[in-house]
Protein backbone atom coordinates (compact mmCIF):
# COMPACT_ATOMS: atom_id res chain seq x y z
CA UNK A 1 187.34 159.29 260.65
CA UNK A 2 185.59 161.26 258.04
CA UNK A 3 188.06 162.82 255.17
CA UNK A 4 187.63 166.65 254.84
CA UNK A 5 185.55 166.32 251.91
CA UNK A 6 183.43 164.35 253.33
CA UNK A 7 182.70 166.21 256.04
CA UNK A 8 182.42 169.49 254.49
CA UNK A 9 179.96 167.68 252.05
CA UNK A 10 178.05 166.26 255.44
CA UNK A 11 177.89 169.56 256.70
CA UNK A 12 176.91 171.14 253.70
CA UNK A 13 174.19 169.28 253.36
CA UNK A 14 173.11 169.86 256.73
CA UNK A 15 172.42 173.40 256.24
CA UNK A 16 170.53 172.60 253.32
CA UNK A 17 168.07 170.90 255.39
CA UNK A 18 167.59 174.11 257.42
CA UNK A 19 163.94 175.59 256.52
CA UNK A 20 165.83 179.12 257.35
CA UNK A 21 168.73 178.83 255.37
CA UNK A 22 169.90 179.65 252.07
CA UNK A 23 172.64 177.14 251.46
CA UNK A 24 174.26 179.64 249.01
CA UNK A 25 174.78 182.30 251.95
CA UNK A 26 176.90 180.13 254.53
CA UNK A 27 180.43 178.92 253.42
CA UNK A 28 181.97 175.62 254.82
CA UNK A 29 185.74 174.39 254.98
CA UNK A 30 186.49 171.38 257.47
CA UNK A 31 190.42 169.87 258.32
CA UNK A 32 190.89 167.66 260.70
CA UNK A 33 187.29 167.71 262.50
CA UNK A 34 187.35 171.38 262.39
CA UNK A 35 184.77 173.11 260.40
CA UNK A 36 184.98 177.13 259.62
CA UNK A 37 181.67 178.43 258.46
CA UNK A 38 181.64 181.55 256.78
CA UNK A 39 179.37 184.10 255.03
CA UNK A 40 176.94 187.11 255.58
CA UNK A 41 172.90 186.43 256.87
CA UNK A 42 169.83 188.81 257.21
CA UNK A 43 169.07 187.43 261.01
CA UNK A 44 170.80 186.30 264.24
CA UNK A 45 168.48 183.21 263.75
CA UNK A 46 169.73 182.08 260.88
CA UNK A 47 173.31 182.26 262.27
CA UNK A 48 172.47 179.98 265.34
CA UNK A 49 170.75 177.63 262.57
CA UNK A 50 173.59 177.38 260.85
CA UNK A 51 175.96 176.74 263.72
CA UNK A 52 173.89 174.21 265.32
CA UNK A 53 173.36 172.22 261.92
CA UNK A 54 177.11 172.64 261.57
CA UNK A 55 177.13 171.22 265.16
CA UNK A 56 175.03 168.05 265.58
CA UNK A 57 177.39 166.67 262.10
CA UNK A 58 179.01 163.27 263.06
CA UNK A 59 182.47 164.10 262.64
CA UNK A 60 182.85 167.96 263.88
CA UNK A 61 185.32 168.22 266.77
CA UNK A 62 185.26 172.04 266.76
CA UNK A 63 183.39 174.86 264.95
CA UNK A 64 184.96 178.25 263.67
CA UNK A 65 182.40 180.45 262.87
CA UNK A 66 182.61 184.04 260.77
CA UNK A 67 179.31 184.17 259.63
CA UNK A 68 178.07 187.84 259.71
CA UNK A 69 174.58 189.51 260.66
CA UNK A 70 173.73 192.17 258.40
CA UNK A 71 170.34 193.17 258.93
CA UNK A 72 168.20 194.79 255.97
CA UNK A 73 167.68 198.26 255.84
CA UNK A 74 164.42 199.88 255.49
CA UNK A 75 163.80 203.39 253.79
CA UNK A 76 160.28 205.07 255.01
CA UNK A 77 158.94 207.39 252.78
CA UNK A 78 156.52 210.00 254.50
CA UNK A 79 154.02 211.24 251.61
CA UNK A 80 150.64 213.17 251.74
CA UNK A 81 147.67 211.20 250.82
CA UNK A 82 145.24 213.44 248.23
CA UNK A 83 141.92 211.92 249.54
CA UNK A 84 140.04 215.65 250.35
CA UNK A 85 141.19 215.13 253.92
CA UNK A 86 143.70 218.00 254.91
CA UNK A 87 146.42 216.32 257.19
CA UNK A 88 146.27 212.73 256.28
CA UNK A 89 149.82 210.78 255.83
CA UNK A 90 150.37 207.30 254.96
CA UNK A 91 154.02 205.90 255.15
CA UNK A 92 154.94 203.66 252.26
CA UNK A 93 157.88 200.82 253.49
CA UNK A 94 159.19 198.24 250.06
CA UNK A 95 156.21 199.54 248.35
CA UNK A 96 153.78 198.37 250.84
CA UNK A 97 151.13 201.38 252.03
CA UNK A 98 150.94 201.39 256.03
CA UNK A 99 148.84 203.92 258.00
C-alpha cells in the first residue's frame, strides 16, 4: 500500500497531466486510500477532469471532493458607434467589439 505522500504526490501529478487543468487550482490530501480534492474552477469540465484523474490513481479507495464551480462573469457594455449611421450599437465583452 501506497503511504499518504505518495499518493497525494501520484495524484498530484495526475492532474498535472490534465490538458484542462491548472494544477495550482485543485488541492489534494490522501489518508488511508482516501483522497479529498479541494479548490475553486471556471467550468463543470474541469471538475469531472479532476475527479476522474483523481480516480483512475492506483491506490485511491475513495474520493472526497469540494472542488467548486465558479463560473466567470461577463460585463456587456452597450455603446453607440459614431460611424454617420444614426442607430448603430456595437456591444463590447473583455474588450472584444461584437455586433
Amino acid at each position: 500500500m501506497k503511504s499518504n505522500a505518495e499518493l497525494q504526490q501520484d495524484v498530484q501529478d495526475a492532474i498535472k497531466w490534465q490538458p484542462l487543468l491548472n494544477a495550482a487550482e485543485i488541492g489534494v490530501t490522501a489518508k488511508d486510500g482516501v483522497v479529498s480534492l479541494t479548490g475553486v474552477v471556471d467550468s463543470y469540465s474541469k471538475k469531472t477532469e479532476a475527479e476522474d484523474a483523481a480516480k483512475n490513481v492506483a491506490g485511491v479507495t475513495a474520493l472526497v471532493e469540494k472542488i467548486e464551480v465558479k463560473y466567470p462573469t461577463h460585463e456587456w457594455y452597450v455603446l453607440p458607434l459614431r460611424t454617420g449611421f444614426t442607430g448603430s450599437f456595437f456591444q463590447f465583452q473583455s474588450g472584444q467589439l461584437e455586433g
